[in-house]
C-alpha atoms as a PDB file:
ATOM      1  CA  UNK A   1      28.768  -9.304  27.960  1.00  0.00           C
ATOM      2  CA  UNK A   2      28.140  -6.376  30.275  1.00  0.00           C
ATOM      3  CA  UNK A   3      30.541  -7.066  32.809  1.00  0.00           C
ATOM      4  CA  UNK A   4      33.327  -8.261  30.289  1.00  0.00           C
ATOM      5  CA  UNK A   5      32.466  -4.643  28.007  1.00  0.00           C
ATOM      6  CA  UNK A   6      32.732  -2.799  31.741  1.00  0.00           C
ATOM      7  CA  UNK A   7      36.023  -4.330  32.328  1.00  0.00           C
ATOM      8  CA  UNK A   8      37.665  -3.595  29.563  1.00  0.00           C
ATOM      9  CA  UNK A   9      36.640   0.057  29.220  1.00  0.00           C
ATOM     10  CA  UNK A  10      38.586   0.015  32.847  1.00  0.00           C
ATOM     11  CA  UNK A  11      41.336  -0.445  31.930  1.00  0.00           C
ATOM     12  CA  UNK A  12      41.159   1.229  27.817  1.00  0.00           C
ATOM     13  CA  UNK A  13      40.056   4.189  29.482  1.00  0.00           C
ATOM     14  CA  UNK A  14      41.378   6.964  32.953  1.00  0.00           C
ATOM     15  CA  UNK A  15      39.894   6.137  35.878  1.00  0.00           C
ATOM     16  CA  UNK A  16      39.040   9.259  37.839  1.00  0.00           C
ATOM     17  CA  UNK A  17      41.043   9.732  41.125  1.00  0.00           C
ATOM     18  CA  UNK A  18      39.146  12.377  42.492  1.00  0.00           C
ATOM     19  CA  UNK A  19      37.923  10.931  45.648  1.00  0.00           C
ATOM     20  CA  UNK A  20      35.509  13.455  46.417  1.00  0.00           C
ATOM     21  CA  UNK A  21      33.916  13.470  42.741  1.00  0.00           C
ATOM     22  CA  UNK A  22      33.457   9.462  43.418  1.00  0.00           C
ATOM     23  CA  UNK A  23      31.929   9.552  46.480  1.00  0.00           C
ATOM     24  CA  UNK A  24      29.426  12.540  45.091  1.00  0.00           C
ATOM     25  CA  UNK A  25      28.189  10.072  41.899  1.00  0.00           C
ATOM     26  CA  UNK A  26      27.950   7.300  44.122  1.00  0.00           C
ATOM     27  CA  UNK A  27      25.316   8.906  47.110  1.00  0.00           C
ATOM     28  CA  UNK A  28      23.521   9.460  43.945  1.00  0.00           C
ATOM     29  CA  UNK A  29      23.503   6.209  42.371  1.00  0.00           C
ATOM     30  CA  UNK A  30      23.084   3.813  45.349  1.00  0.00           C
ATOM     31  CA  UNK A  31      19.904   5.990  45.924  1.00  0.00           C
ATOM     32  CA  UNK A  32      18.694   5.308  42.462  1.00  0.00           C
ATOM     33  CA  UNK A  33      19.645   1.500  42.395  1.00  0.00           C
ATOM     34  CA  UNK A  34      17.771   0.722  45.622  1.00  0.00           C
ATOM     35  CA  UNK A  35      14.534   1.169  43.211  1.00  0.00           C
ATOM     36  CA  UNK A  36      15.691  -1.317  40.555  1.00  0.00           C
ATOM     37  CA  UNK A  37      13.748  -4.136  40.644  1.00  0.00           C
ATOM     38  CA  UNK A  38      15.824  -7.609  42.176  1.00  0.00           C
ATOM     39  CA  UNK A  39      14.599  -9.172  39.097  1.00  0.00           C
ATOM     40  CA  UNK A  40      16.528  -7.115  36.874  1.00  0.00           C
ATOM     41  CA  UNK A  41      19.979  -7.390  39.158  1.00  0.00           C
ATOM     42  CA  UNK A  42      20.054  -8.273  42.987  1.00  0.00           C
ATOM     43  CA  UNK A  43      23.664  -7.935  43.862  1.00  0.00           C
ATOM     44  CA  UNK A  44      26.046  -4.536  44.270  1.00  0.00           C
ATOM     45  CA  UNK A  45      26.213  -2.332  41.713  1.00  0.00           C
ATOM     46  CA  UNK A  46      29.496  -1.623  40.417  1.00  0.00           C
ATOM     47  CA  UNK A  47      30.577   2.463  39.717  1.00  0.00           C
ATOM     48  CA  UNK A  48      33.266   3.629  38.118  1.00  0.00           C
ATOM     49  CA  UNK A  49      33.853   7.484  37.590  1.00  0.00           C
ATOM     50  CA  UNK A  50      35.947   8.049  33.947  1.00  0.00           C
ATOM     51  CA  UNK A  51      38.116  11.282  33.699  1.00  0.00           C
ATOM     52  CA  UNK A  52      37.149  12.570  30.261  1.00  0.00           C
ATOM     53  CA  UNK A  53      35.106  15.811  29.343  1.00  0.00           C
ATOM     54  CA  UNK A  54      32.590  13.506  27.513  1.00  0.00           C
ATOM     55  CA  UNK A  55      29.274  14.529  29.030  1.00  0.00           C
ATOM     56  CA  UNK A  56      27.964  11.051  29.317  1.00  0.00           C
ATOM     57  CA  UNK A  57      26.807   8.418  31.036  1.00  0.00           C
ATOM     58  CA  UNK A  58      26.293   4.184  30.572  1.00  0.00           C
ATOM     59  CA  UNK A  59      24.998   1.257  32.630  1.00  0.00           C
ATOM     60  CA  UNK A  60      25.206  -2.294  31.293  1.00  0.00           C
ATOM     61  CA  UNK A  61      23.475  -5.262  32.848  1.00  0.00           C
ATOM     62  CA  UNK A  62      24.912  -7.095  35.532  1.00  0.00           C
ATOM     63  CA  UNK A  63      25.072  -3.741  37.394  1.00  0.00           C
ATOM     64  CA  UNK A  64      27.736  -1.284  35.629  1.00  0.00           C
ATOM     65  CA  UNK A  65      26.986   2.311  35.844  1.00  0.00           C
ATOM     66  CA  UNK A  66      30.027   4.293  34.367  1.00  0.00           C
ATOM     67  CA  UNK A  67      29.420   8.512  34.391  1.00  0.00           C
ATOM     68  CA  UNK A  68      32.171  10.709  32.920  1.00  0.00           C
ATOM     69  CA  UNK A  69      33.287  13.451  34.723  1.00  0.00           C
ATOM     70  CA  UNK A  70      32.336  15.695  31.536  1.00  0.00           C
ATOM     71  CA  UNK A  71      28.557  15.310  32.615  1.00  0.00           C
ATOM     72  CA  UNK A  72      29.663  15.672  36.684  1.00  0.00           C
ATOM     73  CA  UNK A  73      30.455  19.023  35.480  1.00  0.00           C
ATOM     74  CA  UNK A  74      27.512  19.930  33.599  1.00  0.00           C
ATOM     75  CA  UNK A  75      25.023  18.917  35.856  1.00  0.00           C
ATOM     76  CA  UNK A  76      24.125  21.770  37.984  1.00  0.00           C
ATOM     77  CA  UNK A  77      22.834  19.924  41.158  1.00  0.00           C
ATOM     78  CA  UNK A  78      22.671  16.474  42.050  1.00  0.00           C
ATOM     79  CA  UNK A  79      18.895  15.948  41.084  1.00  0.00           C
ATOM     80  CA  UNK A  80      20.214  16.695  37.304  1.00  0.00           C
ATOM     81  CA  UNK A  81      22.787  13.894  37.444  1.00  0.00           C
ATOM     82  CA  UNK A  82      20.366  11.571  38.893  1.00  0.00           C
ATOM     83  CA  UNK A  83      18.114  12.580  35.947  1.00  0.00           C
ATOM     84  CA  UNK A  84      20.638  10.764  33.850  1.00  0.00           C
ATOM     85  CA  UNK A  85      21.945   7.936  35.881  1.00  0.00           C
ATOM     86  CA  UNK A  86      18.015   7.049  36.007  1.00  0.00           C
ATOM     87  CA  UNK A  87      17.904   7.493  32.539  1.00  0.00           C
ATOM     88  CA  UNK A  88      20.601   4.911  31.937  1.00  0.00           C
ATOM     89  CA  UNK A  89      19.902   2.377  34.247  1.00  0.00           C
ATOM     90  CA  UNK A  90      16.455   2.483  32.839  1.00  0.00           C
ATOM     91  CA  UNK A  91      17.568   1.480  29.993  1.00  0.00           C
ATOM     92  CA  UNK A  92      18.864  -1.980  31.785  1.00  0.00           C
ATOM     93  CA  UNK A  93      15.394  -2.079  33.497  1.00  0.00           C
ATOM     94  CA  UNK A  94      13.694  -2.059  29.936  1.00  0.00           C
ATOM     95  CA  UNK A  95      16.234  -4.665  28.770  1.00  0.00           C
ATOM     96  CA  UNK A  96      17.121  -2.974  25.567  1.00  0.00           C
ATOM     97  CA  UNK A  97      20.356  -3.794  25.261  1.00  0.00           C
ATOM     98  CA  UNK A  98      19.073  -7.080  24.440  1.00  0.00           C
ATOM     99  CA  UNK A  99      16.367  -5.595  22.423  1.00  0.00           C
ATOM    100  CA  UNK A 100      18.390  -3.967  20.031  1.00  0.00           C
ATOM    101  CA  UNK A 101      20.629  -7.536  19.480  1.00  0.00           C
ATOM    102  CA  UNK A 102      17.748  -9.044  18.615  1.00  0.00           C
ATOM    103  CA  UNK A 103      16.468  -6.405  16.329  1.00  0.00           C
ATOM    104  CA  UNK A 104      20.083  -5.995  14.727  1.00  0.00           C
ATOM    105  CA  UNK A 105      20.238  -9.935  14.396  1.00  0.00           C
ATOM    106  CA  UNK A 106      17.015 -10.125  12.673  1.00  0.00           C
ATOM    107  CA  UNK A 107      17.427  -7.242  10.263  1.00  0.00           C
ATOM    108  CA  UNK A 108      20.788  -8.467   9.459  1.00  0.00           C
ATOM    109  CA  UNK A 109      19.104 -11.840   8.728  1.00  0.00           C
ATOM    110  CA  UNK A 110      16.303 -10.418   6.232  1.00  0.00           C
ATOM    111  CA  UNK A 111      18.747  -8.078   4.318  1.00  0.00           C
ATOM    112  CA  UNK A 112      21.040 -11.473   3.389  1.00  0.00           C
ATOM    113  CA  UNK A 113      18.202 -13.477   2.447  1.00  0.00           C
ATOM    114  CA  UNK A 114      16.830 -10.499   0.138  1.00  0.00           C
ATOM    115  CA  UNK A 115      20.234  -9.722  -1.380  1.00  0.00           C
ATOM    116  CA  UNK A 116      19.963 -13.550  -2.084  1.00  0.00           C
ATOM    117  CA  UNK A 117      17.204 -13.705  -3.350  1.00  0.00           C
ATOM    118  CA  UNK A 118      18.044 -10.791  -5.958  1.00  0.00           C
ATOM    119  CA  UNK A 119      21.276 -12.457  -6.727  1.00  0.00           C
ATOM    120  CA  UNK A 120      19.546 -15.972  -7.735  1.00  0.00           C
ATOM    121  CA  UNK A 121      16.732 -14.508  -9.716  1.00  0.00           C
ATOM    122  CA  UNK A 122      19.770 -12.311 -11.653  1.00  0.00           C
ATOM    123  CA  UNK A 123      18.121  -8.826 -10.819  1.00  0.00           C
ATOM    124  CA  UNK A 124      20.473  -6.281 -12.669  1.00  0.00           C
ATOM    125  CA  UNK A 125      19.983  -3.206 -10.069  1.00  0.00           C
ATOM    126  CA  UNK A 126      20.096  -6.113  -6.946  1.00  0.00           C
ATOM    127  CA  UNK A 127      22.947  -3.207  -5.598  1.00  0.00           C
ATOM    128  CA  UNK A 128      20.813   0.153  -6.217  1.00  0.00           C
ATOM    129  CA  UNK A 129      17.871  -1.902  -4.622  1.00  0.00           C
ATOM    130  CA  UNK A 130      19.889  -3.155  -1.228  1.00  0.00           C
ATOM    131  CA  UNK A 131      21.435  -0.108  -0.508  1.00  0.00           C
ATOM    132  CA  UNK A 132      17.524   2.025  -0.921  1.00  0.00           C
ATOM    133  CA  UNK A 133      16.511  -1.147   1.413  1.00  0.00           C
ATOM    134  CA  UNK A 134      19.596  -0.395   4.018  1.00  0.00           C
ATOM    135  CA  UNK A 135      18.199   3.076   4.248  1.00  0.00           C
ATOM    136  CA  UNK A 136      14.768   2.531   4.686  1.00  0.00           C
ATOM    137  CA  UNK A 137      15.483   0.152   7.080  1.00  0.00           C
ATOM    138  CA  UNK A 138      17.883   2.399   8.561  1.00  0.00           C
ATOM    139  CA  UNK A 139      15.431   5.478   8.836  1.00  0.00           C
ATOM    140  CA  UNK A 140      11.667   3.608   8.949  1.00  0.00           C
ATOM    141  CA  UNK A 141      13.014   0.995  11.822  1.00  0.00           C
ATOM    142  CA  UNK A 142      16.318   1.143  13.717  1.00  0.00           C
ATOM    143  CA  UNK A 143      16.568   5.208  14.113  1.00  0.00           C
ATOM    144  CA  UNK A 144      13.054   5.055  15.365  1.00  0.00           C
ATOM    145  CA  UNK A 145      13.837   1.974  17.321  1.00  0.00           C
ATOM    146  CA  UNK A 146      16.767   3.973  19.313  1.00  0.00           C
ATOM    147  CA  UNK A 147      14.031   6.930  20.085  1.00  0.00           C
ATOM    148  CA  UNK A 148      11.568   4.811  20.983  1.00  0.00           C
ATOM    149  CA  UNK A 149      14.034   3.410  23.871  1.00  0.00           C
ATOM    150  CA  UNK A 150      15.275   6.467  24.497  1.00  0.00           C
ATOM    151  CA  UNK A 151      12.235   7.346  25.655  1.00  0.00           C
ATOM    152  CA  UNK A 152      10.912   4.801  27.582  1.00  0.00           C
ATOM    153  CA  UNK A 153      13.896   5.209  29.498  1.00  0.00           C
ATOM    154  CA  UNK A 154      13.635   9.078  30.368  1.00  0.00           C
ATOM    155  CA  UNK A 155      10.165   8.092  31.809  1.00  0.00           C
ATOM    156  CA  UNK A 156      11.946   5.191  33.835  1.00  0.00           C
ATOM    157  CA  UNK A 157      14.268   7.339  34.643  1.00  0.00           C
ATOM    158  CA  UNK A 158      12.162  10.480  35.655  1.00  0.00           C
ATOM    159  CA  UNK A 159      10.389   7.225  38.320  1.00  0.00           C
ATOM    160  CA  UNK A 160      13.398   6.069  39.693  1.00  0.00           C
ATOM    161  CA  UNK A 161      14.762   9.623  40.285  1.00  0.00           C
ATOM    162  CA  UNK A 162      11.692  10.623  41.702  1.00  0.00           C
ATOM    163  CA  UNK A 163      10.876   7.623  43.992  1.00  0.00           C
ATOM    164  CA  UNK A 164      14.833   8.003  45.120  1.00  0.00           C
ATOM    165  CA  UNK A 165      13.990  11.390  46.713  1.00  0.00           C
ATOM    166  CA  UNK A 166      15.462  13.568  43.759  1.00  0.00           C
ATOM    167  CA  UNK A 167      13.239  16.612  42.410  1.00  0.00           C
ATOM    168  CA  UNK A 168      12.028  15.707  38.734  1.00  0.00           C
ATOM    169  CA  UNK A 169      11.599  18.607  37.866  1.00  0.00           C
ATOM    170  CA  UNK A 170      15.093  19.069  37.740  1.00  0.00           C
ATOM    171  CA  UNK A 171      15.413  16.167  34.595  1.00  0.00           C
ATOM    172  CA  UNK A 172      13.556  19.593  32.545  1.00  0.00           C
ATOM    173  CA  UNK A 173      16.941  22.224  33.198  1.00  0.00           C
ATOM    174  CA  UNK A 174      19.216  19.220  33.040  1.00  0.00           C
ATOM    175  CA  UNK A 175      17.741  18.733  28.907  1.00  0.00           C
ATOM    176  CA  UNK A 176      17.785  22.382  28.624  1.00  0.00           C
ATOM    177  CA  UNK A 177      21.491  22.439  29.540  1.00  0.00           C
ATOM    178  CA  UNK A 178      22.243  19.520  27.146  1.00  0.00           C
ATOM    179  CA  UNK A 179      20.620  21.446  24.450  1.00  0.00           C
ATOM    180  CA  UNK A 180      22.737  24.441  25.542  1.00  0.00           C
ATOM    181  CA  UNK A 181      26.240  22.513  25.613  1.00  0.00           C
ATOM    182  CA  UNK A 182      25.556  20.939  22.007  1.00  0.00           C
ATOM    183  CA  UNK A 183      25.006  24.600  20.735  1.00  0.00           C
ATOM    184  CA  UNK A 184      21.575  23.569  18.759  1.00  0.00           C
ATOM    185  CA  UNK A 185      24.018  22.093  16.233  1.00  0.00           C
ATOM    186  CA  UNK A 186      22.159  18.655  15.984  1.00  0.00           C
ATOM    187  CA  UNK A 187      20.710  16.569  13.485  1.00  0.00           C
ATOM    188  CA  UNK A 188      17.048  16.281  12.629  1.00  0.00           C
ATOM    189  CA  UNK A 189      15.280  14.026  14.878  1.00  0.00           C
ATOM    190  CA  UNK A 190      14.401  11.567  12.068  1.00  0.00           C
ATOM    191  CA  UNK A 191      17.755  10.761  11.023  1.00  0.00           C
ATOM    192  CA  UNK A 192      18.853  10.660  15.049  1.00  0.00           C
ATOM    193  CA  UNK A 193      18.964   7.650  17.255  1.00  0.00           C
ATOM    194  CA  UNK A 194      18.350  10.377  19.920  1.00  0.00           C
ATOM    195  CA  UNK A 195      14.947  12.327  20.292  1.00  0.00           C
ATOM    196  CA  UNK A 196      15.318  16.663  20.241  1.00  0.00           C
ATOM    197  CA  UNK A 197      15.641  17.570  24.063  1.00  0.00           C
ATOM    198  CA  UNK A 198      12.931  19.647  23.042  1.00  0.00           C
ATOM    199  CA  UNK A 199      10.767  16.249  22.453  1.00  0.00           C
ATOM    200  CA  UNK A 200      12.159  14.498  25.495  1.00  0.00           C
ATOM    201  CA  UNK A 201      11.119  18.354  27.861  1.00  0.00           C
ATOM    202  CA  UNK A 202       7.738  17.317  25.914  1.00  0.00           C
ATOM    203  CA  UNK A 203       7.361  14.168  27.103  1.00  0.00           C
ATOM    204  CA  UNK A 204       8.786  14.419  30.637  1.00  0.00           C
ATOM    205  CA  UNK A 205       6.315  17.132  31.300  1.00  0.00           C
ATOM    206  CA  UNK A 206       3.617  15.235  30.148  1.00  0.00           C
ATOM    207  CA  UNK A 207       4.650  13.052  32.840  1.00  0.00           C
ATOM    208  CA  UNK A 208       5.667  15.725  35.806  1.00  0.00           C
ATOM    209  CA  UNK A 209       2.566  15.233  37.922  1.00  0.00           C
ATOM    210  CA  UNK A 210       2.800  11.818  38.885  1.00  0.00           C
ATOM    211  CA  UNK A 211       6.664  12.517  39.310  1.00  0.00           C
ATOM    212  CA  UNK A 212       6.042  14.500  41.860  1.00  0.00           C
ATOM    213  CA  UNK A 213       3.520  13.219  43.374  1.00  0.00           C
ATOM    214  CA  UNK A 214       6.030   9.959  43.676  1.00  0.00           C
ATOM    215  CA  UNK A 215       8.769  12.852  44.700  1.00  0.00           C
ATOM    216  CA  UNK A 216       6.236  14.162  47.280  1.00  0.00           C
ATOM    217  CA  UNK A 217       5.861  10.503  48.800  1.00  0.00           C
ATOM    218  CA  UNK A 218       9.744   9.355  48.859  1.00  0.00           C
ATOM    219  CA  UNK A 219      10.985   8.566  52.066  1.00  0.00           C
ATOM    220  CA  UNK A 220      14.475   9.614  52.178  1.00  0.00           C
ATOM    221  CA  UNK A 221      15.593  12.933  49.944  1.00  0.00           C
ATOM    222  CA  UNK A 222      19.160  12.322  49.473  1.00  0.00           C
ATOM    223  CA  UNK A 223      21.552  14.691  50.077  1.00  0.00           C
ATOM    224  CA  UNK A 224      24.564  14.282  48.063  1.00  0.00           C
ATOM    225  CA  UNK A 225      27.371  16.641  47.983  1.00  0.00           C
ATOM    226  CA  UNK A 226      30.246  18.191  46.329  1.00  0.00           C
END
């Protein structure tokens, strides 16, 4: 499903041309994929740069990383935009991707057999009761759900970056920039599928020291240009 997803946002979406750009996001993502476990994928990993001012970044299993030139341009250094290609293909490390299906399979599942359940037994508000159960499942399980992966993969991320020979330190500015560029104009955390940046500085600081103590210990510090 990855690589079929991967190859049809090739060709839906522009494929950046800027030779120099490319070769910039890739030092900095063959440096992080050497520290992905062969268990998790053990053959090249695919990048494509996308021309669009999005400031994002994806990787699907099967080894896809796809960054948007939008987030090339935010990112100050290349130790920020290893921050998030870390991020993201910590999220394939973690499997959650596959997590979430199962989650969104299972909720579906319970939600049908309630709403059939209040159907047979001729429960006049069966409507006003599914959609207060939609939303509680909504806010008390899946939006939770997203944060709680979106966390575990900043910490897999802040590892890879910093056992890659990128400064850690650096994933700190690169949230503070991200909080800058969406102009505080964000939802509250609880209805988000995202955490604050202001949660995710909390947390990545909590984790700093043995970041760069794996920083300190890194072989190679990359050097990616331009």
């Amino acid at each position: 499903m990855g690589e079929q997803a991967f190859t049809s946002m090739k060709t839906e979406q522009k494929v950046s041309s800027q030779s120099v750009s490319n070769q910039y996001v890739k030092c900095i993502a063959d440096a992080i994929t050497r520290h992905v476990p062969k268990s998790v994928f053990s053959g090249e990993w695919e990048l494509v740069v996308f021309d669009s001012p999005q400031i994002n970044a994806f990787a699907l299993p099967g080894g896809k990383i796809g960054v948007y030139t939008g987030l090339i341009e935010l990112s100050q250094n290349q130790h920020q935009l290893a921050a998030v290609i870390g991020h993201e293909v910590g999220h394939v490390i973690a499997e959650h991707g596959n997590e979430r299906m199962s989650s969104s399979a299972l909720i579906g599942m319970g939600m049908e057999v309630t709403n059939q359940l209040l159907k047979a037994n001729e429960i006049s508000s069966s409507n006003m009761i599914m959609a207060g159960l939609g939303l509680g499942v909504q806010v008390g399980v899946q939006l939770p759900f997203g944060r709680t992966h979106e966390s575990e993969a900043d910490l897999i991320g802040l590892d890879l970056m910093a056992n890659a020979g990128f400064d850690p330190q650096q994933s700190i500015n690169l949230w503070q920039n991200m909080a800058k560029a969406s102009g505080d104009n964000r939802q509250p955390e609880l209805l988000s599928t995202h955490p604050l940046p202001a949660t995710r500085i909390k947390n990545l600081v909590q984790n700093m020291p043995k970041a760069m103590e794996q920083y300190r210990m890194a072989k190679n510090k990359p050097e990616c240009t331009i």
